[in-house]
Protein backbone atom coordinates (compact mmCIF):
# COMPACT_ATOMS: atom_id res chain seq x y z
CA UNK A 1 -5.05 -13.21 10.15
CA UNK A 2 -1.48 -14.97 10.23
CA UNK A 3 -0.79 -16.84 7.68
CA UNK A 4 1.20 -20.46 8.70
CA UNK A 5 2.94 -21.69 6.21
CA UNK A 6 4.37 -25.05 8.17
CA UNK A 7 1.84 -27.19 6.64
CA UNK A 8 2.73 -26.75 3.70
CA UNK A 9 6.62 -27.16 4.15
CA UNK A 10 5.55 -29.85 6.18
CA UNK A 11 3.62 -31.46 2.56
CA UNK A 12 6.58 -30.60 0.45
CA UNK A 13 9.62 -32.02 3.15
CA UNK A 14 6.90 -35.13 3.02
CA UNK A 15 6.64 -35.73 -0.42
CA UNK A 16 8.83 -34.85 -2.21
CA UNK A 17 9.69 -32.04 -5.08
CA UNK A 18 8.34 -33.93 -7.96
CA UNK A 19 4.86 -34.48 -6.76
CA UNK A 20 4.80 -30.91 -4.83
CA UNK A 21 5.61 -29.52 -8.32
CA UNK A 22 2.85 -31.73 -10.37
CA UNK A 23 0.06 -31.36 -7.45
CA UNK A 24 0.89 -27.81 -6.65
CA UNK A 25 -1.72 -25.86 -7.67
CA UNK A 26 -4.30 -28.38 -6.54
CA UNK A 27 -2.65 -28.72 -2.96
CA UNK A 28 -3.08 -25.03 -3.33
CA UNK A 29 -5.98 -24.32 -3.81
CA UNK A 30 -6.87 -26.76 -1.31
CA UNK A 31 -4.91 -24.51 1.46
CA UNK A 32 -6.69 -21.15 -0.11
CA UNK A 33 -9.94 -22.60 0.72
CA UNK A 34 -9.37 -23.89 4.08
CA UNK A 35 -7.67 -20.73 5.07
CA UNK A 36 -10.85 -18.71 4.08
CA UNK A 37 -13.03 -21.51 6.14
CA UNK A 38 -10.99 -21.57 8.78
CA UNK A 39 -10.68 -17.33 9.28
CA UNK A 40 -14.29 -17.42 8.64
CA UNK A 41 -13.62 -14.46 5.68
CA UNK A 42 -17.44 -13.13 4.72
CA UNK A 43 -17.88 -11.42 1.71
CA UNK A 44 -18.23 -8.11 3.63
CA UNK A 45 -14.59 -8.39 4.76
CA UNK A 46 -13.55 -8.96 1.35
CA UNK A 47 -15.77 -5.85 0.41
CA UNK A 48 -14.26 -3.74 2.78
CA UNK A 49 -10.37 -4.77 2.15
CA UNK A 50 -11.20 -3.84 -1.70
CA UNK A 51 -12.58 -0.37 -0.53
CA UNK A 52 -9.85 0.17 1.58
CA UNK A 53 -7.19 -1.34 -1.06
CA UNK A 54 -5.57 -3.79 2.08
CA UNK A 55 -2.27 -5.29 0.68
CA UNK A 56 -3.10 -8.87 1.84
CA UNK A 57 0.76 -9.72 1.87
CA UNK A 58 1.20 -6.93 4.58
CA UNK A 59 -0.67 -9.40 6.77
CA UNK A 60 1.67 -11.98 6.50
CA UNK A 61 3.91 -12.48 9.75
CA UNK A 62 7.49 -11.91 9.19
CA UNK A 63 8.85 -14.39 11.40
CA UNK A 64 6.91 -16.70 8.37
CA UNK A 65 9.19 -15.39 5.57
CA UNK A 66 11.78 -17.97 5.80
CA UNK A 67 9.23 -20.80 5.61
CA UNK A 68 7.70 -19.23 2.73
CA UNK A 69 11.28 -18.51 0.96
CA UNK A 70 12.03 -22.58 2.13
CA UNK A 71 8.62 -23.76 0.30
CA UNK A 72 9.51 -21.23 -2.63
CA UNK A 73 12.86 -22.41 -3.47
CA UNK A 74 11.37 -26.26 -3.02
CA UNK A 75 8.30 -25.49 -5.26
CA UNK A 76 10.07 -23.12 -7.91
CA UNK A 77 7.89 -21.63 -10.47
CA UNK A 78 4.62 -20.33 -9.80
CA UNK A 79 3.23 -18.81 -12.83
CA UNK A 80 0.06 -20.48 -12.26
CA UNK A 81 -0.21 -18.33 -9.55
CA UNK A 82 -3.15 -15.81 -11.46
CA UNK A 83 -6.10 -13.61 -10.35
CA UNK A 84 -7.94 -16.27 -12.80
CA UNK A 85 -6.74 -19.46 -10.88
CA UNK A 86 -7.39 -17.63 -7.70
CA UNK A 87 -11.41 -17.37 -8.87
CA UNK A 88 -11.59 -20.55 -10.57
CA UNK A 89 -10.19 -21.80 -7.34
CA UNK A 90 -12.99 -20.49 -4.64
CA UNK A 91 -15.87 -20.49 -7.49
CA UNK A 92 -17.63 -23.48 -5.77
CA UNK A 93 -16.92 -23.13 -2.17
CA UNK A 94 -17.49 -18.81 -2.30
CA UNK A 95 -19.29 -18.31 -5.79
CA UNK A 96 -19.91 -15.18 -4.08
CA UNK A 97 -16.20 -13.74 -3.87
CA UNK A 98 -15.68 -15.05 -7.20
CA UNK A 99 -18.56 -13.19 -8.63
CA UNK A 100 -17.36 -10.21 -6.58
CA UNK A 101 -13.95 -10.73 -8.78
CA UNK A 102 -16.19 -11.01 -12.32
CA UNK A 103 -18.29 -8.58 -12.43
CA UNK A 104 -16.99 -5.39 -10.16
CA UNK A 105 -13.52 -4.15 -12.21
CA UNK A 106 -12.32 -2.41 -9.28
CA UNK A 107 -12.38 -5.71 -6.92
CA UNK A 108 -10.47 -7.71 -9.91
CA UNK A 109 -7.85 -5.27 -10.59
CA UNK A 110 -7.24 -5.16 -6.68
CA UNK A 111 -7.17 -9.43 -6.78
CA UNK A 112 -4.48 -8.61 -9.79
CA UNK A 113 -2.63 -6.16 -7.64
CA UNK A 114 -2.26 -8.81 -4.56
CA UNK A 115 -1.76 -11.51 -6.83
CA UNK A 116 1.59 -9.27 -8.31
CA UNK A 117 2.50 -8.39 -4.75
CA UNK A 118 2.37 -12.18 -3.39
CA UNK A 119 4.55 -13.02 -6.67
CA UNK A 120 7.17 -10.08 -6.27
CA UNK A 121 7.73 -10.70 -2.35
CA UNK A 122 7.75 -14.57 -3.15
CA UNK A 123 10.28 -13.85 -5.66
CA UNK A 124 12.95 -11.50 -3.57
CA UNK A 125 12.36 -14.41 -0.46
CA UNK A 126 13.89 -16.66 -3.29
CA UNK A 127 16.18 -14.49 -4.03
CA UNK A 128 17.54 -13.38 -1.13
């Protein structure tokens, strides 16, 4: 599953810094669920990358990391970036990854683990 992150440069060349960095997390969550639509991600999948501890951001194309390090340096900050946010954010569309996430330890400290691993790559794309 390649992730494309054009869209979303696209969204932040469009708008703007200031409302990318007040509508962030919303415009994010918005491309987290369409991206799980859209790949058609079943809850077995998400079983199975637990189980077999997948690094998600090992899945992201290379020839992608200078869009991501573009929308990174645009966006700044991403603290909100969390393995809560990420639940809270799919909760209604897949209540059953989210529940995965709340009630098996082993699936949420995996979550945690990606969500540190998107965060640390993001951060040396910024930095480098």
């Amino acid at each position: 599953m390649p992730v494309n992150s054009g869209e979303a440069l696209k969204l932040v060349n469009m708008f703007g810094r200031g409302f990318v960095l007040n509508n962030i997390p919303s415009m994010a969550k918005g491309i987290l669920v369409e991206y799980l639509k859209r790949y058609n991600v079943t809850f077995r999948e998400l079983v199975e990358a637990v189980s077999q501890d997948a690094n998600l951001w090992a899945m992201v194309d290379t020839r992608e990391y200078a869009r991501i390090q573009a929308i990174a340096l645009k966006i700044g900050e991403i603290d909100w970036f969390t393995p809560e946010w990420i639940i809270e954010a799919i909760r209604n569309d897949f209540p059953s990854f989210a529940s995965l996430f709340l009630s098996d330890r082993k699936s949420l400290l995996w979550l945690t683990r990606q969500v540190e691993e998107v965060k640390t790559n993001i951060e040396r794309l910024k930095n480098s």
